[in-house]
C-alpha atoms as a PDB file:
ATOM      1  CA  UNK A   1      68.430   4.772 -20.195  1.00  0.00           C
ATOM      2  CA  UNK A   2      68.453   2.062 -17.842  1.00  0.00           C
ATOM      3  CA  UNK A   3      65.818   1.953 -15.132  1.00  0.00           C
ATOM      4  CA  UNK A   4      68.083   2.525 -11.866  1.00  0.00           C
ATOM      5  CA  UNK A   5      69.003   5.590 -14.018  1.00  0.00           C
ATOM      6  CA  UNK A   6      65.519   6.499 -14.586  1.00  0.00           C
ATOM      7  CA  UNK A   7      64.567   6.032 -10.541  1.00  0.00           C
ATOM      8  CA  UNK A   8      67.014   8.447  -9.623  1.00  0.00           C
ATOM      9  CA  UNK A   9      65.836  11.134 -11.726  1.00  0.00           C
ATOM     10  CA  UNK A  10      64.195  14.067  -9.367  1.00  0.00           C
ATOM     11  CA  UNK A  11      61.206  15.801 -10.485  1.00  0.00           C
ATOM     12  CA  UNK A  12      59.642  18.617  -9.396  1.00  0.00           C
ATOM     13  CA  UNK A  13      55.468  18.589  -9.292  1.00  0.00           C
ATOM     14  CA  UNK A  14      53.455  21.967  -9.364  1.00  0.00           C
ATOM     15  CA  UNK A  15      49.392  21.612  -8.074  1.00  0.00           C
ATOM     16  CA  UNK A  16      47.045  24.464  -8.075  1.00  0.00           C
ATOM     17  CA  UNK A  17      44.349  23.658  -4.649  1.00  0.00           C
ATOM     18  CA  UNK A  18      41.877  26.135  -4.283  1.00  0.00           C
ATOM     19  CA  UNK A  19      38.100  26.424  -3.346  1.00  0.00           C
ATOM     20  CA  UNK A  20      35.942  27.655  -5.704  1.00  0.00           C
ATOM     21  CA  UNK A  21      32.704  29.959  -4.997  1.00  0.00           C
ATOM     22  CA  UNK A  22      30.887  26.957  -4.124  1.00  0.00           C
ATOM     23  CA  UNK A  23      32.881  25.822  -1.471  1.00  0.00           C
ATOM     24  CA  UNK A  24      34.498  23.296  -3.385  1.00  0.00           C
ATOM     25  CA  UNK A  25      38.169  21.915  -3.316  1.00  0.00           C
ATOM     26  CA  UNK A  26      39.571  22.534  -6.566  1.00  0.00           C
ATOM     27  CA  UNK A  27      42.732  20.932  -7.667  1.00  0.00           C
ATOM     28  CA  UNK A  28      44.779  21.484 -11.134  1.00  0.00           C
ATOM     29  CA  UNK A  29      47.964  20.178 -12.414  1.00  0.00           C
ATOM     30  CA  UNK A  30      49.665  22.669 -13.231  1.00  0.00           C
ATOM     31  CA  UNK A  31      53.024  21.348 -14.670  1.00  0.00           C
ATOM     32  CA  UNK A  32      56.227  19.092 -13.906  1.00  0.00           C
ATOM     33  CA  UNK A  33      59.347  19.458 -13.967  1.00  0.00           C
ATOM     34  CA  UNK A  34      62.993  17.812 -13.986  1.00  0.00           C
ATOM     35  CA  UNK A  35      65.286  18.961 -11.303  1.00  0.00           C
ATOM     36  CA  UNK A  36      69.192  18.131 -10.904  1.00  0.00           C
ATOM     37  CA  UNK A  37      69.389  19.263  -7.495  1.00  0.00           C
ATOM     38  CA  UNK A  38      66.400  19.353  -4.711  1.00  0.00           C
ATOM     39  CA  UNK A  39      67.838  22.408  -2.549  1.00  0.00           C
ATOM     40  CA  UNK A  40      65.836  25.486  -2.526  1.00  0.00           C
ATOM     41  CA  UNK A  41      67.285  27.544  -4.490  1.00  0.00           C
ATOM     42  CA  UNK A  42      66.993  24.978  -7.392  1.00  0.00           C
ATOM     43  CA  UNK A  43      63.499  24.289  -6.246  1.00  0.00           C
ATOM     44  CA  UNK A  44      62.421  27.873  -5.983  1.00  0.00           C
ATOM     45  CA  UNK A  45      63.559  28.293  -9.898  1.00  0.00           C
ATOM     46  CA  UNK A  46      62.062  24.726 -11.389  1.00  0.00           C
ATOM     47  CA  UNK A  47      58.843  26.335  -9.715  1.00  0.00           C
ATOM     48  CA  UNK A  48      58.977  29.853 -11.129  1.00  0.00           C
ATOM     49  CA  UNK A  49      59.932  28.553 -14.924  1.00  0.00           C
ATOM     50  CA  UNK A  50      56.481  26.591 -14.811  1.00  0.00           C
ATOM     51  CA  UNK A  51      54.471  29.324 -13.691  1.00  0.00           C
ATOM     52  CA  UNK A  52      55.811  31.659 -15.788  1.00  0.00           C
ATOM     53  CA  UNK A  53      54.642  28.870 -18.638  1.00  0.00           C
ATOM     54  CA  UNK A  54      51.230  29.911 -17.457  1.00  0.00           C
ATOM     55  CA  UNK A  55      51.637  33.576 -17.063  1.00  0.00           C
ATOM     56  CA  UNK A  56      51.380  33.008 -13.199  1.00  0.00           C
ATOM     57  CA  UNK A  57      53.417  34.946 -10.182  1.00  0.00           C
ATOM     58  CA  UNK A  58      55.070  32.749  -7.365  1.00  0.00           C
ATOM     59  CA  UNK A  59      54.727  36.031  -5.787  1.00  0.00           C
ATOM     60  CA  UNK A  60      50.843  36.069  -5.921  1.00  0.00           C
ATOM     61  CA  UNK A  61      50.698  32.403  -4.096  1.00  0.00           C
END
């Protein structure tokens, strides 16, 4: 793959922030993902097939 090839490649980049019990900003990777399309349907489904890779809800966000 050349590298023009490469740059136009769209990803998709899921972060868990939250503040733990200690008042403290928490933040987690929680996976990436590539995307052929950034409209929100395609979005909405790159983000729900890595939470459900970690047993998590986009409903409970």
């Amino acid at each position: 793959m050349n590298l023009m090839m490469f740059l136009k490649r769209k990803q998709l980049a899921v972060i868990g922030r939250y503040v733990d019990s200690l008042g403290q900003v928490i933040e987690r990777f929680i996976g990436i993902k590539h995307v052929a399309s950034t409209n929100d349907v395609a979005l909405k489904e790159a983000m729900e097939d890595i939470l459900v890779k970690h047993s998590l809800s986009i409903n409970r966000i």
